[in-house]
N, C-alpha and C. Protein backbone atom coordinates (compact mmCIF):
# COMPACT_ATOMS: atom_id res chain seq x y z
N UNK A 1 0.82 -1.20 0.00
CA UNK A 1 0.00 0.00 0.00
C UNK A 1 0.86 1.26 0.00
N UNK A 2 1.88 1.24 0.26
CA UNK A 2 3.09 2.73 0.69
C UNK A 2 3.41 2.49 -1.06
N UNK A 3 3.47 1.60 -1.69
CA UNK A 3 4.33 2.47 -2.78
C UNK A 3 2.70 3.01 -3.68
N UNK A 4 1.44 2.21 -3.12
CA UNK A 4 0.59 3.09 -3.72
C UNK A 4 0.17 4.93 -3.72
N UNK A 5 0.44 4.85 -2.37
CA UNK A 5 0.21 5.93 -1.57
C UNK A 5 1.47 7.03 -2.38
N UNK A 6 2.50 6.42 -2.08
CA UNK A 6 3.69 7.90 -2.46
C UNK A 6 3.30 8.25 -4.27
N UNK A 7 2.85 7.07 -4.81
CA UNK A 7 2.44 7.44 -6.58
C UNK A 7 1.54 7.87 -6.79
N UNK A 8 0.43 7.93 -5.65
CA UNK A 8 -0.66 9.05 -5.96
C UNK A 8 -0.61 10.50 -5.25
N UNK A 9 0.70 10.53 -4.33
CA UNK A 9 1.73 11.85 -4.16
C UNK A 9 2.07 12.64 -5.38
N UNK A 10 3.12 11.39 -6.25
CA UNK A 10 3.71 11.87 -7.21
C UNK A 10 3.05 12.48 -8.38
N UNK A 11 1.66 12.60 -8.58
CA UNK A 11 1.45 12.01 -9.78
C UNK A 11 1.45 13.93 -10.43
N UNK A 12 1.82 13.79 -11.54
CA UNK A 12 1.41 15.12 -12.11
C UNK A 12 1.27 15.31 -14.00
N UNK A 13 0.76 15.85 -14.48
CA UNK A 13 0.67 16.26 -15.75
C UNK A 13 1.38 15.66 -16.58
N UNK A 14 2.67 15.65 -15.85
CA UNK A 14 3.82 15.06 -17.02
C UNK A 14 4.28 14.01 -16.86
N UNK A 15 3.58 13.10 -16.08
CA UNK A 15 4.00 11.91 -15.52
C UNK A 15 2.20 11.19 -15.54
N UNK A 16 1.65 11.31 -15.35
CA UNK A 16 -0.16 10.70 -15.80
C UNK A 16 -0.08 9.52 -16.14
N UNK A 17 0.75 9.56 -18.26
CA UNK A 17 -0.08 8.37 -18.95
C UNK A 17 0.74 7.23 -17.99
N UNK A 18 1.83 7.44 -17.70
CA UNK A 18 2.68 6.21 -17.09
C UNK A 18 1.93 5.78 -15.44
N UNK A 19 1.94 6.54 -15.01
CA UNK A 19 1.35 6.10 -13.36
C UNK A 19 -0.19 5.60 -13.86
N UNK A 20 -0.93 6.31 -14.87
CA UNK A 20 -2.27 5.19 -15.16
C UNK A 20 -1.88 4.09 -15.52
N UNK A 21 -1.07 3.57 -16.53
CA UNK A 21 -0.52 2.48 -17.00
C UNK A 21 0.03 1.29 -15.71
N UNK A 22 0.31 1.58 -15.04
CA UNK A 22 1.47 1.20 -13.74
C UNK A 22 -0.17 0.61 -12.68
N UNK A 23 -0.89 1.81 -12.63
CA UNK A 23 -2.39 1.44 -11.69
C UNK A 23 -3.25 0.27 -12.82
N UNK A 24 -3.04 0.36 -13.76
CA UNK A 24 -4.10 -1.02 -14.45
C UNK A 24 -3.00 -2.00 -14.44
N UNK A 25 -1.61 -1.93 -14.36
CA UNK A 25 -1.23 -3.29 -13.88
C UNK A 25 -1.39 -4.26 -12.34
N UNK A 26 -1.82 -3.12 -11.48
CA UNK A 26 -2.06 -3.26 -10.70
C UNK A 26 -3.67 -4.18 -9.83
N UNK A 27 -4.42 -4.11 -10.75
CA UNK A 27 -5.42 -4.61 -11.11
C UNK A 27 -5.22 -6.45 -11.32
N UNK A 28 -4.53 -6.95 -11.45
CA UNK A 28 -3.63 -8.40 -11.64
C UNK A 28 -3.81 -8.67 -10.43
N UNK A 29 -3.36 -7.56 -9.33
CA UNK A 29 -2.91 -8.18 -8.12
C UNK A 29 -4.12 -9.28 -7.36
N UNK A 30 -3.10 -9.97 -6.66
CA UNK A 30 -3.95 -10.88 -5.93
C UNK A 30 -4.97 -10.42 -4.65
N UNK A 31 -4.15 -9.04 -4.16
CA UNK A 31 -4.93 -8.72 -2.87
C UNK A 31 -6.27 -7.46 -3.78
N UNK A 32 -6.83 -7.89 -3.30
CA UNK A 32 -8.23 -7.43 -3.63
C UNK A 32 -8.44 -6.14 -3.55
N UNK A 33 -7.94 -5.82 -2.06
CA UNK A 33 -7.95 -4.71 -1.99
C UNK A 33 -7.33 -3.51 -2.20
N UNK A 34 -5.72 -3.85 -2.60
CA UNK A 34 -5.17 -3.28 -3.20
C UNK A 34 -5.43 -2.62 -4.81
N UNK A 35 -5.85 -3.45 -5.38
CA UNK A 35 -6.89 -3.67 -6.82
C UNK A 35 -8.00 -2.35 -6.62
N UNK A 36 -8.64 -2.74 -5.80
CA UNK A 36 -9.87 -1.60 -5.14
C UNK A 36 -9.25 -0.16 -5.38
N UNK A 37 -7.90 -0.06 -4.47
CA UNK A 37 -7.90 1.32 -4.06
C UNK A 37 -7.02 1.73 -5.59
N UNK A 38 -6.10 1.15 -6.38
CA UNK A 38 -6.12 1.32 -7.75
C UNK A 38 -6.55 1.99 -8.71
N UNK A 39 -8.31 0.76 -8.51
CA UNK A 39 -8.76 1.39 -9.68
C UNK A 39 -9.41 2.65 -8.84
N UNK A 40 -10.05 3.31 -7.90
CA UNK A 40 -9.79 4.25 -7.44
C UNK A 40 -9.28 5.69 -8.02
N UNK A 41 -7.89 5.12 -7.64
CA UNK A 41 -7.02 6.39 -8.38
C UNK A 41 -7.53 6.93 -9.54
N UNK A 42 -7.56 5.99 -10.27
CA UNK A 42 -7.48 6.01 -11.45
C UNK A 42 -8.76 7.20 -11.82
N UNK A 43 -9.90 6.76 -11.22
CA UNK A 43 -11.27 7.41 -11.09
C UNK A 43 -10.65 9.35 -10.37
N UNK A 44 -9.98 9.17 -9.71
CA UNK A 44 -9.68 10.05 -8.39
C UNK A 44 -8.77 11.15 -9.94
N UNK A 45 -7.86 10.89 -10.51
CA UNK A 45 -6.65 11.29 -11.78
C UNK A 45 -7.81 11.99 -12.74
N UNK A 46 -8.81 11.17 -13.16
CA UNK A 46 -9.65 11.45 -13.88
C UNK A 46 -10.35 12.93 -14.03
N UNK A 47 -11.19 13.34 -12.38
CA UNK A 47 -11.37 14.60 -11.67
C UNK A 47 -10.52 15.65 -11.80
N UNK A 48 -9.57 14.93 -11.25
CA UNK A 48 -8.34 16.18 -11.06
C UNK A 48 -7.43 16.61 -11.92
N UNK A 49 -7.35 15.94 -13.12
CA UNK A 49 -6.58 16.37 -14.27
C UNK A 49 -7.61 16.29 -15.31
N UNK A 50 -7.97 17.41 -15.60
CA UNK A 50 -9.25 16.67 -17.00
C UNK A 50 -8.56 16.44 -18.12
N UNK A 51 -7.60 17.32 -18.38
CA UNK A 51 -6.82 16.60 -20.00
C UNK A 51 -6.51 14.94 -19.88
N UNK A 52 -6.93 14.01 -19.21
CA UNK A 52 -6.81 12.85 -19.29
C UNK A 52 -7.80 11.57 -18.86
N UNK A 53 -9.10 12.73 -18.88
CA UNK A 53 -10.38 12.09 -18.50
C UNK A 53 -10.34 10.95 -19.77
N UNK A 54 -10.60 11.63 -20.69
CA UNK A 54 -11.13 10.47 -22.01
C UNK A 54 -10.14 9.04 -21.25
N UNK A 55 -8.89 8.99 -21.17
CA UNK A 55 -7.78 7.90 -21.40
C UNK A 55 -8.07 7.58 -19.80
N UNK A 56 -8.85 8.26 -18.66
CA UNK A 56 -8.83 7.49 -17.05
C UNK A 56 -10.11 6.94 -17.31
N UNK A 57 -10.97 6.90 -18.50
CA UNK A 57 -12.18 6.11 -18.99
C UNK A 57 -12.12 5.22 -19.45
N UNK A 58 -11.33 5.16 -20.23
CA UNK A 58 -11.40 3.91 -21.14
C UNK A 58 -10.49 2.88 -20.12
N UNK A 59 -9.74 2.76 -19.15
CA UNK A 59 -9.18 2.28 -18.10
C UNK A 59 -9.98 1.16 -17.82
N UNK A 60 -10.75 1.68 -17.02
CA UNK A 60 -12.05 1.27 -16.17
C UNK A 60 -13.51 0.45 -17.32
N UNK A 61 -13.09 1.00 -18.49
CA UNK A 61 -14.13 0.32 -19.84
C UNK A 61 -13.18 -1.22 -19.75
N UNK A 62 -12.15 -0.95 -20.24
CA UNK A 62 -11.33 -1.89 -20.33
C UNK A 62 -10.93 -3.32 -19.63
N UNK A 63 -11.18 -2.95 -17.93
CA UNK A 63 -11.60 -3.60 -17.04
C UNK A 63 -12.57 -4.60 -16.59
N UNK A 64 -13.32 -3.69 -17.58
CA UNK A 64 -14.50 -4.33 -17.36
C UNK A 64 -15.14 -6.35 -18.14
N UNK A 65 -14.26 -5.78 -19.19
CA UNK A 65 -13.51 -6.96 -20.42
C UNK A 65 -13.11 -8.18 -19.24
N UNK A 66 -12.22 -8.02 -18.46
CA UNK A 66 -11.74 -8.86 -17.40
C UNK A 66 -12.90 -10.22 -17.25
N UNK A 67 -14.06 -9.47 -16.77
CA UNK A 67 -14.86 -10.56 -16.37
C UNK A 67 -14.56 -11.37 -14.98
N UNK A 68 -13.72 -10.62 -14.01
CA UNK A 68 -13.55 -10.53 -13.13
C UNK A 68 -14.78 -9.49 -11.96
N UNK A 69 -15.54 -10.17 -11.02
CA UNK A 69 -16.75 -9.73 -10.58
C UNK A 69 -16.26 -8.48 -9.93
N UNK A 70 -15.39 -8.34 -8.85
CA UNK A 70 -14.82 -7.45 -8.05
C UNK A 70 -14.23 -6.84 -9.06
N UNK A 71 -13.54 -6.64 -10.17
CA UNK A 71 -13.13 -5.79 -10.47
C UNK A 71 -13.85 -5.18 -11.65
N UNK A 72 -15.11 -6.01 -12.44
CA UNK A 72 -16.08 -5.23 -12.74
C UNK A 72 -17.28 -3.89 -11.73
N UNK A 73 -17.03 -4.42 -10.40
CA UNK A 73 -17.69 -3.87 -9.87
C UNK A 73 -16.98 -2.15 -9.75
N UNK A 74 -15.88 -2.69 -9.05
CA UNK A 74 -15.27 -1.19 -8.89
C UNK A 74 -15.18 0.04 -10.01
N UNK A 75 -14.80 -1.10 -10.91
CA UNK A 75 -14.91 -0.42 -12.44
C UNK A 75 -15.98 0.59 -12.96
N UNK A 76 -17.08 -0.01 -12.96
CA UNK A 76 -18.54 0.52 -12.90
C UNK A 76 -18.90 1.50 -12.04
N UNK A 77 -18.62 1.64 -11.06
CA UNK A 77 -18.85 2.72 -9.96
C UNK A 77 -17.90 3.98 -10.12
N UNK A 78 -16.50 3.62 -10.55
CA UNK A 78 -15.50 4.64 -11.05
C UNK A 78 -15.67 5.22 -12.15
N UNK A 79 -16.75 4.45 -13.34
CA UNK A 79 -17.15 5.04 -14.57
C UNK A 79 -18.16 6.03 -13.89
N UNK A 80 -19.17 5.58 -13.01
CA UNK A 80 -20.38 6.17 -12.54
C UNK A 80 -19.65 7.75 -11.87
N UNK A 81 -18.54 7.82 -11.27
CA UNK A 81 -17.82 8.53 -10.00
C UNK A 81 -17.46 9.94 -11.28
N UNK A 82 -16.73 8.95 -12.49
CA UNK A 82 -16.47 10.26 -13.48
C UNK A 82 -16.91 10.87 -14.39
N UNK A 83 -18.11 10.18 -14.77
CA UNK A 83 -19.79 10.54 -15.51
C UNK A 83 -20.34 12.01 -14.53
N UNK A 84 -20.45 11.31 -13.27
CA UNK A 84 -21.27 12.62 -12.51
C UNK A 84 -20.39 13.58 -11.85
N UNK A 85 -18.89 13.58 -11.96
CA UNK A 85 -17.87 14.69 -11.60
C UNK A 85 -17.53 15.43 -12.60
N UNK A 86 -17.34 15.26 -13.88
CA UNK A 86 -16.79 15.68 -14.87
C UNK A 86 -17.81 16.46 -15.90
N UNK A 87 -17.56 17.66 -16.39
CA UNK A 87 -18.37 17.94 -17.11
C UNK A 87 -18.99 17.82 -18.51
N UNK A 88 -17.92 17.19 -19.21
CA UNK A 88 -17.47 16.94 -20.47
C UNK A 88 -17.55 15.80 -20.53
């Protein structure tokens, strides 16, 4: 969880497509909950940087492919999280 925590410290403008890339590998993981707070971010990046809404969407679309229950779920709620935050 600490190296999650310091990369959603780090994260900025010029560093984005890679730390999204790095959080959907993360999604593999075995602990569940780590996976959870992930895709998260990812939802959380989305808000706060809008030049990279379209690409913190298709993330979580992508996910969804998995067919994995828990991580369709989170998925879906993070699409839902940046549908009703975002204006565009």
């Amino acid at each position: 969880m600490a190296k999650l925590e310091i990369i959603m410290r780090l994260v900025s403008k010029r560093n984005i497509n890679h730390i999204l890339l790095e959080l959907k590998q993360y999604v593999t993981e075995v602990d569940v909950d780590f996976m959870r707070k992930s895709v998260s971010a990812i939802g959380r990046y989305a808000v706060k940087l809008e030049r990279v809404v379209e690409h913190c969407i298709g993330i979580p679309l992508e996910l969804v492919m998995t067919k994995i229950n828990y991580v369709i779920q989170k998925s879906v709620i993070i699409i839902k999280d940046i549908f009703a935050t975002t204006p565009t």
